[in-house]
C-alpha atoms as a PDB file:
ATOM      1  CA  UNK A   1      17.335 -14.005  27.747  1.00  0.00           C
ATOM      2  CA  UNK A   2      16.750 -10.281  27.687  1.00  0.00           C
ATOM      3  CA  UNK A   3      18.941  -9.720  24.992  1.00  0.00           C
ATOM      4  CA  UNK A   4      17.125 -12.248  22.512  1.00  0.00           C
ATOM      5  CA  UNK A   5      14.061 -10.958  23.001  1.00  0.00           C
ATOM      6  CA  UNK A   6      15.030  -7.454  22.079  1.00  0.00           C
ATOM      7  CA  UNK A   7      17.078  -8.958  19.137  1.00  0.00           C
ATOM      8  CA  UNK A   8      13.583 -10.469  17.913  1.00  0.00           C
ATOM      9  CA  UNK A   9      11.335  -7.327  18.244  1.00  0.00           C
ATOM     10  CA  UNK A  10      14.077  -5.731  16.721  1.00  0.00           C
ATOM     11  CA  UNK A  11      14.367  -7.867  13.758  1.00  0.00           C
ATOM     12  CA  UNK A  12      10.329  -8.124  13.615  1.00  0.00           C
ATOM     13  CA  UNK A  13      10.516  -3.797  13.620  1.00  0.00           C
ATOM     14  CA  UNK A  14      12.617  -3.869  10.778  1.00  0.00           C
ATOM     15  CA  UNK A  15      11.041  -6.218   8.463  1.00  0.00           C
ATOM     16  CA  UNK A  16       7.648  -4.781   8.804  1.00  0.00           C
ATOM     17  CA  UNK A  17       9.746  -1.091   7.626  1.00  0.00           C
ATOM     18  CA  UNK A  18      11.128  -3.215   5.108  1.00  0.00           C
ATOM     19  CA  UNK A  19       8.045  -4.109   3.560  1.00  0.00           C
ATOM     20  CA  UNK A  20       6.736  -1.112   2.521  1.00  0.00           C
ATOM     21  CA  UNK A  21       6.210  -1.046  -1.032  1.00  0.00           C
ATOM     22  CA  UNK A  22       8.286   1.964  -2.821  1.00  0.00           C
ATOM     23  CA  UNK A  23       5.222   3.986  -3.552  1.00  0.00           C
ATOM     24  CA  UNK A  24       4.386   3.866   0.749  1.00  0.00           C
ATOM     25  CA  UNK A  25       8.182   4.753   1.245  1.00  0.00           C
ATOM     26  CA  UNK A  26       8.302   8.062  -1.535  1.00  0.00           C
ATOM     27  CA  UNK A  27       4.766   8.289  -3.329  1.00  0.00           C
ATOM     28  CA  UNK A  28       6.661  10.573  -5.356  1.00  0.00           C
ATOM     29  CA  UNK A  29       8.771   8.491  -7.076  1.00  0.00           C
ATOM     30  CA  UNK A  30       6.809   7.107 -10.152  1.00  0.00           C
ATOM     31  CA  UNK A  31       7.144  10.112 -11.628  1.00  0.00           C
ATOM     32  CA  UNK A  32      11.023  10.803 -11.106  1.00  0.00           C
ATOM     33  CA  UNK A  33      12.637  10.883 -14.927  1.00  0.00           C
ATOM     34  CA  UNK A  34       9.275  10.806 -16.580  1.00  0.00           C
ATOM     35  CA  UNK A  35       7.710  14.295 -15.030  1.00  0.00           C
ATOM     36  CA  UNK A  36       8.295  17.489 -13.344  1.00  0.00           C
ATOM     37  CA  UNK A  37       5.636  18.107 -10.699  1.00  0.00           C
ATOM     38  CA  UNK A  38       3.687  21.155  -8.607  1.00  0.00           C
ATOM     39  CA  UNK A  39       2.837  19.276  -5.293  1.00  0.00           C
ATOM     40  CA  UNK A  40      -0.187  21.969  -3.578  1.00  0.00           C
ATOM     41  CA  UNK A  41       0.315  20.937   0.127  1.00  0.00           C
ATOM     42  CA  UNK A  42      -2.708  22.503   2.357  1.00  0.00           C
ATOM     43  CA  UNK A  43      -5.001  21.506   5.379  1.00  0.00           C
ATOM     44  CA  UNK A  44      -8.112  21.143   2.757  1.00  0.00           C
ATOM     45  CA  UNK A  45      -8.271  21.108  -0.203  1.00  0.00           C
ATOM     46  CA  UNK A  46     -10.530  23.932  -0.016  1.00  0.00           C
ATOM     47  CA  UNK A  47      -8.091  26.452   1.334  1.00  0.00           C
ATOM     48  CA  UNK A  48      -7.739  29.846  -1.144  1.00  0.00           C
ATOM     49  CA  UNK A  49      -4.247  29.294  -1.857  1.00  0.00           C
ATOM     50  CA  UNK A  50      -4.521  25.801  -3.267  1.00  0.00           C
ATOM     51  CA  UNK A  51      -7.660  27.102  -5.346  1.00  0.00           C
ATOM     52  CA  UNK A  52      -5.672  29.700  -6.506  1.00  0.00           C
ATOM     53  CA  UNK A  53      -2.627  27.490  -7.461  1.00  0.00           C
ATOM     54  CA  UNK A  54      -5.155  25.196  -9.102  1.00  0.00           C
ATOM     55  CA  UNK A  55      -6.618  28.561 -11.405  1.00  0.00           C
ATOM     56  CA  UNK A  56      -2.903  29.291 -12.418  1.00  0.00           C
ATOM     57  CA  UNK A  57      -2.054  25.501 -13.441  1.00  0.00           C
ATOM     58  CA  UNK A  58      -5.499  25.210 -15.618  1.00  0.00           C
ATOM     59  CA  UNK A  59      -4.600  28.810 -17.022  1.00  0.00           C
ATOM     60  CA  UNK A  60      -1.647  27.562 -18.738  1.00  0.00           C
ATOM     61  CA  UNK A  61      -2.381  23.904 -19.014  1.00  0.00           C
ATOM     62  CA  UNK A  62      -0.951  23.575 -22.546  1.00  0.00           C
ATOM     63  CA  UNK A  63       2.916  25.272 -21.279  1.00  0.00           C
ATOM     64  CA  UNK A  64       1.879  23.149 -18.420  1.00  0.00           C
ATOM     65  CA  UNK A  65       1.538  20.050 -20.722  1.00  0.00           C
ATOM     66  CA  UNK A  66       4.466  20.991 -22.807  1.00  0.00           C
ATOM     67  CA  UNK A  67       7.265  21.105 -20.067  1.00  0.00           C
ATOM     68  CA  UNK A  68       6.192  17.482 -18.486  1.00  0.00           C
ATOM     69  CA  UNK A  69       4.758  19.238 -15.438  1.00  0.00           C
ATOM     70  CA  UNK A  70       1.925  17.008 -12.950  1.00  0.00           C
ATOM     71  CA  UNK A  71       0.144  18.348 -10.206  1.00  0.00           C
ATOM     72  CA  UNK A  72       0.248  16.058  -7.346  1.00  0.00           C
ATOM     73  CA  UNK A  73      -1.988  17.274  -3.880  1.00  0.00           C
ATOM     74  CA  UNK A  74      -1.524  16.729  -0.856  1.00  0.00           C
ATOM     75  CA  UNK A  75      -4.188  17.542   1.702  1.00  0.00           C
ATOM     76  CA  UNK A  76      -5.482  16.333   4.651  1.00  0.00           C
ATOM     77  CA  UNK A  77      -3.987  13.913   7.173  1.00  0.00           C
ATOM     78  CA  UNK A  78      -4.258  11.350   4.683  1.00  0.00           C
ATOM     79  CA  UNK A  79      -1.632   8.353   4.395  1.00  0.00           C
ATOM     80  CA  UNK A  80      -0.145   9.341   1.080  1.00  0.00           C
ATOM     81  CA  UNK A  81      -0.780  13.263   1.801  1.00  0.00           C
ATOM     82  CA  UNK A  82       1.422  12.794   5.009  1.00  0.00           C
ATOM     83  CA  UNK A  83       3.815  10.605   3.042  1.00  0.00           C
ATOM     84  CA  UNK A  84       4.265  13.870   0.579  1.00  0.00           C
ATOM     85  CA  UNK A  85       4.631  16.067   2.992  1.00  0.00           C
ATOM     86  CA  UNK A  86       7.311  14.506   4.583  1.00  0.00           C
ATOM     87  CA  UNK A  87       8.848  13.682   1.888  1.00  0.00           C
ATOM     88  CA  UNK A  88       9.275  17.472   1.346  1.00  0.00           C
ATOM     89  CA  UNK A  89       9.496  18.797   4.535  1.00  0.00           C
ATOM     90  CA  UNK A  90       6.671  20.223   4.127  1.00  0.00           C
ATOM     91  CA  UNK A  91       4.282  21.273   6.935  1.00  0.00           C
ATOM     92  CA  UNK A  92       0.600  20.073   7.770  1.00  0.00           C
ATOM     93  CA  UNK A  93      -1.302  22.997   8.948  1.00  0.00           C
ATOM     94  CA  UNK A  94      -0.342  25.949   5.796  1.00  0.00           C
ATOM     95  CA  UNK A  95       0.053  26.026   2.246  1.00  0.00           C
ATOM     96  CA  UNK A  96       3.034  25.782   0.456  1.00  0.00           C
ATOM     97  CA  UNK A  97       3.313  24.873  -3.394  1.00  0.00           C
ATOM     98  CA  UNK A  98       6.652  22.933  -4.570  1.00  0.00           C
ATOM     99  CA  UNK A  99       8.249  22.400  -7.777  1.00  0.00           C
ATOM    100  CA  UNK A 100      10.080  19.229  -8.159  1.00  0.00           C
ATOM    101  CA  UNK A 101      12.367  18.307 -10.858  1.00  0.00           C
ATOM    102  CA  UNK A 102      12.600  14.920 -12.937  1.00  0.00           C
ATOM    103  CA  UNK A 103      15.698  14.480 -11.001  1.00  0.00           C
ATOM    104  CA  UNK A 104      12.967  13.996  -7.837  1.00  0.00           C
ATOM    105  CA  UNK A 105      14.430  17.278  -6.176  1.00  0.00           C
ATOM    106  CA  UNK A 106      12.667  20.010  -4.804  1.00  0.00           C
ATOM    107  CA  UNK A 107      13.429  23.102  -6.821  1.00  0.00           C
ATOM    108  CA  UNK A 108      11.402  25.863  -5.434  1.00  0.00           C
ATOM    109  CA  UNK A 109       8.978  25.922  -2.143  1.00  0.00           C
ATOM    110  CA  UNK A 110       6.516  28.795  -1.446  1.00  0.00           C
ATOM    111  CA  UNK A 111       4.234  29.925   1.198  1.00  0.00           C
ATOM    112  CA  UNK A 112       2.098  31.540  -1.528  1.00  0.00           C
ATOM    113  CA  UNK A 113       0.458  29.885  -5.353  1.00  0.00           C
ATOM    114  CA  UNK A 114       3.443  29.930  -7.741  1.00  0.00           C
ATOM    115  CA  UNK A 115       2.797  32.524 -10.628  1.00  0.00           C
ATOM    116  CA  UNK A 116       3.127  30.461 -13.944  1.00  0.00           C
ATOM    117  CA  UNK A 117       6.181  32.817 -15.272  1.00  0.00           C
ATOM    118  CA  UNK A 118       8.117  31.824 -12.011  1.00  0.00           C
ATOM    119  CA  UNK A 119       7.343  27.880 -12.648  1.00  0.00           C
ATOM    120  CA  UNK A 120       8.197  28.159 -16.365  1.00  0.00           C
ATOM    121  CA  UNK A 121      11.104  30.445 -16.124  1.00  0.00           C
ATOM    122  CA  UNK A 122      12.373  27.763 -13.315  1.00  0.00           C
ATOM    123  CA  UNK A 123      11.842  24.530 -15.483  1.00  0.00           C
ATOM    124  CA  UNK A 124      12.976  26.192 -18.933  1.00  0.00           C
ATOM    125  CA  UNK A 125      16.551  27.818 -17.046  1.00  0.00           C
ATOM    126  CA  UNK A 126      17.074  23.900 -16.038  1.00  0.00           C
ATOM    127  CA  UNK A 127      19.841  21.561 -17.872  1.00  0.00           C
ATOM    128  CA  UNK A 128      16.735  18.956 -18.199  1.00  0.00           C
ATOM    129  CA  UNK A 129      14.948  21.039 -20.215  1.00  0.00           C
ATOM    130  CA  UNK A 130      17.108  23.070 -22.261  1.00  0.00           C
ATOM    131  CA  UNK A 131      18.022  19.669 -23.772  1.00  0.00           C
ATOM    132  CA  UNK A 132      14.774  18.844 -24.339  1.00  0.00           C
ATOM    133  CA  UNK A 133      13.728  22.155 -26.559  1.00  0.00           C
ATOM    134  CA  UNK A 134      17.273  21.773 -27.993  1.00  0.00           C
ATOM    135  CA  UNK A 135      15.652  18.570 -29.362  1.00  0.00           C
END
């Protein structure tokens, strides 16, 4: 008798995980093969770093625009913030700004706002792109 019970709430535990649409699972996913992003993870989205990563992004919006590149943000302890975060292995309480290929990998991770000749010499050294400007 024990061992059906178990066997239920098991069963129960995994459909409910099952459920979850793919957006709840990886909220970064609609973009993989259509966009390169810069996820700014920070407690608020008033914290100085994720301003500043914001001022460099809107700086260069048309290089920006040109390589396919969406910012996604992540702050708070809200559902799809947490979601991204751990996603990326990212932590809660600090900063960090990612670049993630179309591929849906994580190419670089910082502590500080990624300098727009860092992102762009990142995306335009990468197989993805090279083909793309070849075009």
């Amino acid at each position: 008798m024990h061992l059906r019970i178990l066997a239920i709430a098991t069963a129960g535990a995994m459909s409910t995980a099952s459920s979850a649409t793919p957006a709840e699972r990886d909220p970064l996913a609609v973009y993989q093969w259509e966009s390169r992003l810069v996820v700014i993870s920070a407690p608020d989205a008033g914290d100085a770093a994720a301003r500043s990563q914001r001022a460099i992004l809107a700086s260069a919006r048309s290089e920006v625009t040109g390589r396919d590149v969406v910012t996604v943000e992540a702050y708070g302890d809200d559902a799809k913030a947490v979601a991204i975060r751990r996603r990326l292995g990212l932590p809660a309480g600090s900063f960090r700004a990612v670049l993630v290929g179309k591929d849906g990998e994580a190419k670089l991770i910082s502590g500080e706002p990624l300098p727009a000749s860092t992102l762009f010499s990142t995306i335009d050294a990468m197989p993805m792109r090279r083909g793309e400007m070849r075009r």
